[in-house]
N, C-alpha and C. Protein backbone atom coordinates (compact mmCIF):
# COMPACT_ATOMS: atom_id res chain seq x y z
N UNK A 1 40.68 27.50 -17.59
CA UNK A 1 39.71 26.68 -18.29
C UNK A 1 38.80 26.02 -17.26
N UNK A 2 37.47 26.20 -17.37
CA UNK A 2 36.84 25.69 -16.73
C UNK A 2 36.23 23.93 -16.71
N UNK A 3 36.07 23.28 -16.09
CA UNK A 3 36.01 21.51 -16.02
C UNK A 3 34.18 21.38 -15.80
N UNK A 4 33.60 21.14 -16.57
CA UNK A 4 32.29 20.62 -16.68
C UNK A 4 32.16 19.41 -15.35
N UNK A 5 32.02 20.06 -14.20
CA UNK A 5 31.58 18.45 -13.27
C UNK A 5 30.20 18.04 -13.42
N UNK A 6 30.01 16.18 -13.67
CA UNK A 6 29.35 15.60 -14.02
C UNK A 6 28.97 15.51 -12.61
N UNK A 7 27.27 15.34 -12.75
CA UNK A 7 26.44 14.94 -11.43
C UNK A 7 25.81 13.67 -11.58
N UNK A 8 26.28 12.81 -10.45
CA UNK A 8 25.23 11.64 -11.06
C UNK A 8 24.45 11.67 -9.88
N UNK A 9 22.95 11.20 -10.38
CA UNK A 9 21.87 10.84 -9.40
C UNK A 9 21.59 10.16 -9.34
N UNK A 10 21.66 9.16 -7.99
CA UNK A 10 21.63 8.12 -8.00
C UNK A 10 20.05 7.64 -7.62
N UNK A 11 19.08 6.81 -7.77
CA UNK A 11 18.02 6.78 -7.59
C UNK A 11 17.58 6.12 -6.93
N UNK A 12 16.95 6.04 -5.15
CA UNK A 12 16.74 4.76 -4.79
C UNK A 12 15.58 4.30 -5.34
N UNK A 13 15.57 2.34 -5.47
CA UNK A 13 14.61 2.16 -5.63
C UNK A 13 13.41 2.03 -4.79
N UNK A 14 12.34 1.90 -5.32
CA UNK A 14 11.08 2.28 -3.85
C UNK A 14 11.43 0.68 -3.26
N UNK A 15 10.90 0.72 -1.82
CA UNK A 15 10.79 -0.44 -1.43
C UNK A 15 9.85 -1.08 -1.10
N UNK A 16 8.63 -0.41 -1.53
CA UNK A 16 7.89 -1.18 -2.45
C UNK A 16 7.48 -2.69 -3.19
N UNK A 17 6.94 -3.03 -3.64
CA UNK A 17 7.37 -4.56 -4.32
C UNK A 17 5.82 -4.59 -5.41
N UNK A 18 6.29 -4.53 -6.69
CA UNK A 18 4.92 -3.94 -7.21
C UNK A 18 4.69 -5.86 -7.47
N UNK A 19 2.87 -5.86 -7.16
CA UNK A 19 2.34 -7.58 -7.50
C UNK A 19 2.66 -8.13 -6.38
N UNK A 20 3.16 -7.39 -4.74
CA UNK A 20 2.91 -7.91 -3.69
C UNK A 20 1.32 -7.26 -2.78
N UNK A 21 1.00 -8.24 -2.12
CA UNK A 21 -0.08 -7.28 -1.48
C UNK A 21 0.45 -6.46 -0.06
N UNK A 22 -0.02 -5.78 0.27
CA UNK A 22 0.46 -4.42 1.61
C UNK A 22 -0.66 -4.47 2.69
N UNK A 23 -0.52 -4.07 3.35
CA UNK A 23 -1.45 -3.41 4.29
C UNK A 23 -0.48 -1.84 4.48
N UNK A 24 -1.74 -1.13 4.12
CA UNK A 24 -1.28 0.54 4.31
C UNK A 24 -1.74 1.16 5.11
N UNK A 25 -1.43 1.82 5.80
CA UNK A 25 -1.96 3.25 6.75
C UNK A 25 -1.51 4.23 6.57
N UNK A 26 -2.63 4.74 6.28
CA UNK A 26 -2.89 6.54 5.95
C UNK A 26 -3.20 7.24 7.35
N UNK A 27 -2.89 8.39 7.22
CA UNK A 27 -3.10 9.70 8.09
C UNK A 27 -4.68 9.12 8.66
N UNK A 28 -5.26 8.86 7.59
CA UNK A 28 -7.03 8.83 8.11
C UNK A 28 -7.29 6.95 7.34
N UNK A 29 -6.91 6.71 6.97
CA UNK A 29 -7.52 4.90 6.48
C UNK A 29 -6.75 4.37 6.95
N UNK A 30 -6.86 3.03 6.55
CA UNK A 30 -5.98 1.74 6.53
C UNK A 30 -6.88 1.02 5.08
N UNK A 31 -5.25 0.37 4.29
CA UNK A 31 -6.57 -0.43 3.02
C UNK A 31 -5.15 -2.00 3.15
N UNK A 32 -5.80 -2.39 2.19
CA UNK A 32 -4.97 -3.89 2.13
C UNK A 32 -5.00 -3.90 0.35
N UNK A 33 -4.19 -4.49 -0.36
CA UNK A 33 -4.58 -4.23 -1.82
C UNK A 33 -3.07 -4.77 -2.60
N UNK A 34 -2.98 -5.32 -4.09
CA UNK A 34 -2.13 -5.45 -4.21
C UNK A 34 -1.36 -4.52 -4.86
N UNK A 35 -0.10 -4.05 -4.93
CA UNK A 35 0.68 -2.85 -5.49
C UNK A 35 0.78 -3.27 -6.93
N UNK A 36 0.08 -2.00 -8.37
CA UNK A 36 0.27 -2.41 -9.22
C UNK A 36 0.95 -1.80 -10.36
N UNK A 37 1.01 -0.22 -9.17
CA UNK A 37 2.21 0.48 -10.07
C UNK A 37 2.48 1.42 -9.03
N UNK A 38 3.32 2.09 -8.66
CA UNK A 38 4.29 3.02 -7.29
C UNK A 38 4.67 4.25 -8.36
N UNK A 39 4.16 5.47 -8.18
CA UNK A 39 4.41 6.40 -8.72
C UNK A 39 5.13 7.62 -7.75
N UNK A 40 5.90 8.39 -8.02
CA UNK A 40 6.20 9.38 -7.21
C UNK A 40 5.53 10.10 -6.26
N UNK A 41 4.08 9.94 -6.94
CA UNK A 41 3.15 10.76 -5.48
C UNK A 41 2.33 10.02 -4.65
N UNK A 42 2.08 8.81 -5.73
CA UNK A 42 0.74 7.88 -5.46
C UNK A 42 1.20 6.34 -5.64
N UNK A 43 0.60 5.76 -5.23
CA UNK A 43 0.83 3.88 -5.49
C UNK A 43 -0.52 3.42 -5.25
N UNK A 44 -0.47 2.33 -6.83
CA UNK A 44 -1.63 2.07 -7.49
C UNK A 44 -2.31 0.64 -6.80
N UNK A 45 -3.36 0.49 -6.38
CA UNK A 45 -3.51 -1.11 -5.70
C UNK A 45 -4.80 -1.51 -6.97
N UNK A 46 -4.83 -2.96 -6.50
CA UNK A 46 -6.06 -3.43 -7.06
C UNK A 46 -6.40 -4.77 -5.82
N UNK A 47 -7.55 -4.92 -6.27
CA UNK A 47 -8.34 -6.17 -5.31
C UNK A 47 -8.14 -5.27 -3.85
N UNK A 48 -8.38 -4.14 -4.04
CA UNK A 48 -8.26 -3.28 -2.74
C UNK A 48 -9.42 -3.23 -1.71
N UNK A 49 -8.90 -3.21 -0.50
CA UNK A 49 -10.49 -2.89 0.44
C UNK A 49 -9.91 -1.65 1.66
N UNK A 50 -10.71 -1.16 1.84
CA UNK A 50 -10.75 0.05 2.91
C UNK A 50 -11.14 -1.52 4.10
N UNK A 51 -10.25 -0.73 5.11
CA UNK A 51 -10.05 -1.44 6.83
C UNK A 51 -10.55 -0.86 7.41
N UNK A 52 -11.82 -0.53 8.02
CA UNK A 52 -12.58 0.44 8.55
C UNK A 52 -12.36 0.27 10.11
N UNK A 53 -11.90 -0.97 10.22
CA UNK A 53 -11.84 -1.20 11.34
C UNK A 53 -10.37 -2.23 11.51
N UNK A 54 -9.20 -2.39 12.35
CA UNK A 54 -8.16 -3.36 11.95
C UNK A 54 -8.30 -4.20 13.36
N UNK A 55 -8.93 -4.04 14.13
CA UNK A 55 -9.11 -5.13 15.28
C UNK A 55 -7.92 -4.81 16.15
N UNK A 56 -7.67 -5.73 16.92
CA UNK A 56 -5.81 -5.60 17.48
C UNK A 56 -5.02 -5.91 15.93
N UNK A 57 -4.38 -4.65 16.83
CA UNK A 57 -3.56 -4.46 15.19
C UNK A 57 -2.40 -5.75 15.28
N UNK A 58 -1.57 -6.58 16.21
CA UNK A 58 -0.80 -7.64 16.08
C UNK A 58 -1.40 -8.75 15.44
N UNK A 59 -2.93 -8.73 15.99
CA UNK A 59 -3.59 -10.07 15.14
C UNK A 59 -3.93 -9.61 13.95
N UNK A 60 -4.45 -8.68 13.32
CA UNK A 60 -4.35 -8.23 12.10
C UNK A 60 -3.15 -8.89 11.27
N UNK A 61 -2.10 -8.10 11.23
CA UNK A 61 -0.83 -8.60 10.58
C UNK A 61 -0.72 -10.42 11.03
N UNK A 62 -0.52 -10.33 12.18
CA UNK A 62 -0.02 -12.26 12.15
C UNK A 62 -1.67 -13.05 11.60
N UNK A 63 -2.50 -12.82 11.87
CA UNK A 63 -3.33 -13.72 11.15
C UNK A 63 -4.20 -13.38 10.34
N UNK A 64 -3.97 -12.38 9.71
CA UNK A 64 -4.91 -11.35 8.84
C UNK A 64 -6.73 -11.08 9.54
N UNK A 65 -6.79 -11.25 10.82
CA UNK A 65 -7.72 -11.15 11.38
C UNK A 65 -7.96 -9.54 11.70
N UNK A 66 -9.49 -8.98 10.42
CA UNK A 66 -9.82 -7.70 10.48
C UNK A 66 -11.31 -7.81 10.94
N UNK A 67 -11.48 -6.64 11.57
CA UNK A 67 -13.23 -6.75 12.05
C UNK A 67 -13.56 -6.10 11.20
N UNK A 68 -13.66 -4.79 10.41
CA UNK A 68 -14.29 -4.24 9.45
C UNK A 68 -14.28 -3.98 8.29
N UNK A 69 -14.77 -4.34 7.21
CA UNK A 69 -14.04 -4.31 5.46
C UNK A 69 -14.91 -4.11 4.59
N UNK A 70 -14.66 -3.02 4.10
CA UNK A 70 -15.35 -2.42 3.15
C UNK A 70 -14.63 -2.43 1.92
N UNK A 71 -14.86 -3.54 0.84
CA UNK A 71 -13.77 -4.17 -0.63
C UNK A 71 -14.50 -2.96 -1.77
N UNK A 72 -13.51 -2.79 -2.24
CA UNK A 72 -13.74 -1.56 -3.49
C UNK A 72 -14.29 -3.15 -4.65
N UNK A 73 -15.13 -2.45 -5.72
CA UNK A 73 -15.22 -3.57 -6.71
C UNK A 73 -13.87 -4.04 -6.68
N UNK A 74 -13.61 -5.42 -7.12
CA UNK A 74 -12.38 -6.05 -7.37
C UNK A 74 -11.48 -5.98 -9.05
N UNK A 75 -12.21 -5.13 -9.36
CA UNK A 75 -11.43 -4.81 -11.22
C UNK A 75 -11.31 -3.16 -10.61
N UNK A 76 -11.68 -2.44 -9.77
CA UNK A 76 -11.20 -1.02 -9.58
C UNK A 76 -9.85 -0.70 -9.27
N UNK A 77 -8.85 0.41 -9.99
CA UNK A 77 -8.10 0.49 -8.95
C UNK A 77 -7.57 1.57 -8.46
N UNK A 78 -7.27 1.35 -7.06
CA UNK A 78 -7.48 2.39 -6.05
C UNK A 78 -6.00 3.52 -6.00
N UNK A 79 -6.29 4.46 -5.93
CA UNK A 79 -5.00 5.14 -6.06
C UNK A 79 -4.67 5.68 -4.39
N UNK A 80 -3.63 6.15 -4.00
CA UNK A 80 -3.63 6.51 -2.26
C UNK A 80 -1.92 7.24 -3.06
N UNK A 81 -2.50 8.36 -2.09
CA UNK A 81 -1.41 9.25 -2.41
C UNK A 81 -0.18 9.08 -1.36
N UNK A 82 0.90 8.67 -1.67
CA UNK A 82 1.94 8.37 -0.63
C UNK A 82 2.38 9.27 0.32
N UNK A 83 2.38 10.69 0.35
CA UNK A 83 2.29 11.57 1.27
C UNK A 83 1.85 11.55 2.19
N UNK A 84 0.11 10.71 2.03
CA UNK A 84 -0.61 10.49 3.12
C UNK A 84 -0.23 9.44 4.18
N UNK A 85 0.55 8.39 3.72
CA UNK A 85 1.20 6.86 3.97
C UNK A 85 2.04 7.44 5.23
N UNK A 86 1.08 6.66 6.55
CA UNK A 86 1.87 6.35 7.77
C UNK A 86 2.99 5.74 7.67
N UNK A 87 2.65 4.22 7.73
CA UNK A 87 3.36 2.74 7.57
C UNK A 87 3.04 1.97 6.33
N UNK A 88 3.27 1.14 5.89
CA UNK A 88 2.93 0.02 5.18
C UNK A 88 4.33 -1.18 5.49
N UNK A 89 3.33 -2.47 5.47
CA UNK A 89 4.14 -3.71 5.76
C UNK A 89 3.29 -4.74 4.64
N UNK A 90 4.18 -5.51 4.21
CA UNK A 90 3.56 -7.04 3.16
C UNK A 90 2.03 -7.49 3.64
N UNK A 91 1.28 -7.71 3.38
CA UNK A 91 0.36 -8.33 3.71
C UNK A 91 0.81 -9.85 3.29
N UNK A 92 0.36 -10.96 4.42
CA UNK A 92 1.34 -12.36 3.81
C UNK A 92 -0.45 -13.46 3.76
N UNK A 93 -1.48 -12.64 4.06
CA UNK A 93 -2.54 -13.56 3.84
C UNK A 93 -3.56 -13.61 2.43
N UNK A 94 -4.79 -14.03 2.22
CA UNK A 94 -5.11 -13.44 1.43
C UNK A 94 -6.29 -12.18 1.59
N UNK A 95 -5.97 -11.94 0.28
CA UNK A 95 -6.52 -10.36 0.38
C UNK A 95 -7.85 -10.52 0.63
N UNK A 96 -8.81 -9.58 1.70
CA UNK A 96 -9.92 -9.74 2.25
C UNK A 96 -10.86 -8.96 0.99
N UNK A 97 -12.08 -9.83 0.18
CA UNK A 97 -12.69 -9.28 -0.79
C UNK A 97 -14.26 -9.35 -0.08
N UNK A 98 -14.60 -9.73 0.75
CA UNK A 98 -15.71 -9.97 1.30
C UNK A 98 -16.02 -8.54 2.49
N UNK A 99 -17.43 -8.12 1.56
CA UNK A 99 -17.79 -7.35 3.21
C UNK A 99 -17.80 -7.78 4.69
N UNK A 100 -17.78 -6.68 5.63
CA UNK A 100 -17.64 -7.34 6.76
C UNK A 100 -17.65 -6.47 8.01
């Protein structure tokens, strides 16, 4: 008689934090934006801006000090396909909406 083995899958959760803001790096960008939904391929931002430029990248992160910013409208939201995703870390300042 054969025994039906049960598979369980266990799922991690993303680590992620959806309604926190990020700073992301892509293969080719960097954006800053807040996470508003994390999908299997893609993760959704809003109040997003392309980092055209991130300055020294230590002062970036510790004092949110960016030299170049190019803000998507602030009701758009931006999709970035996670495949592409170098790094990402919390962004702990506020989100840069101003050109620059």
């Amino acid at each position: 008689m054969k025994t039906k083995t049960k598979t369980k899958t266990k799922l991690n959760p993303s680590p992620y934090k959806i309604g926190e803001n990020y700073f992301i790096r892509t293969v080719t960008h960097h954006y800053t934006g807040k996470i508003v939904q994390v999908g299997e391929q893609e993760i959704v931002l809003r109040q997003a801006a392309w980092i055209a430029d991130d300055g020294r990248f230590y002062n970036a992160l510790k004092d949110g000090t960016l030299s170049e910013i190019e803000p998507f409208p602030q009701d758009e939201e931006v999709i970035v396909g996670r495949g592409a995703i170098v790094d990402a870390c919390r962004w702990k300042h506020p989100l840069p909406k101003d050109q620059k």
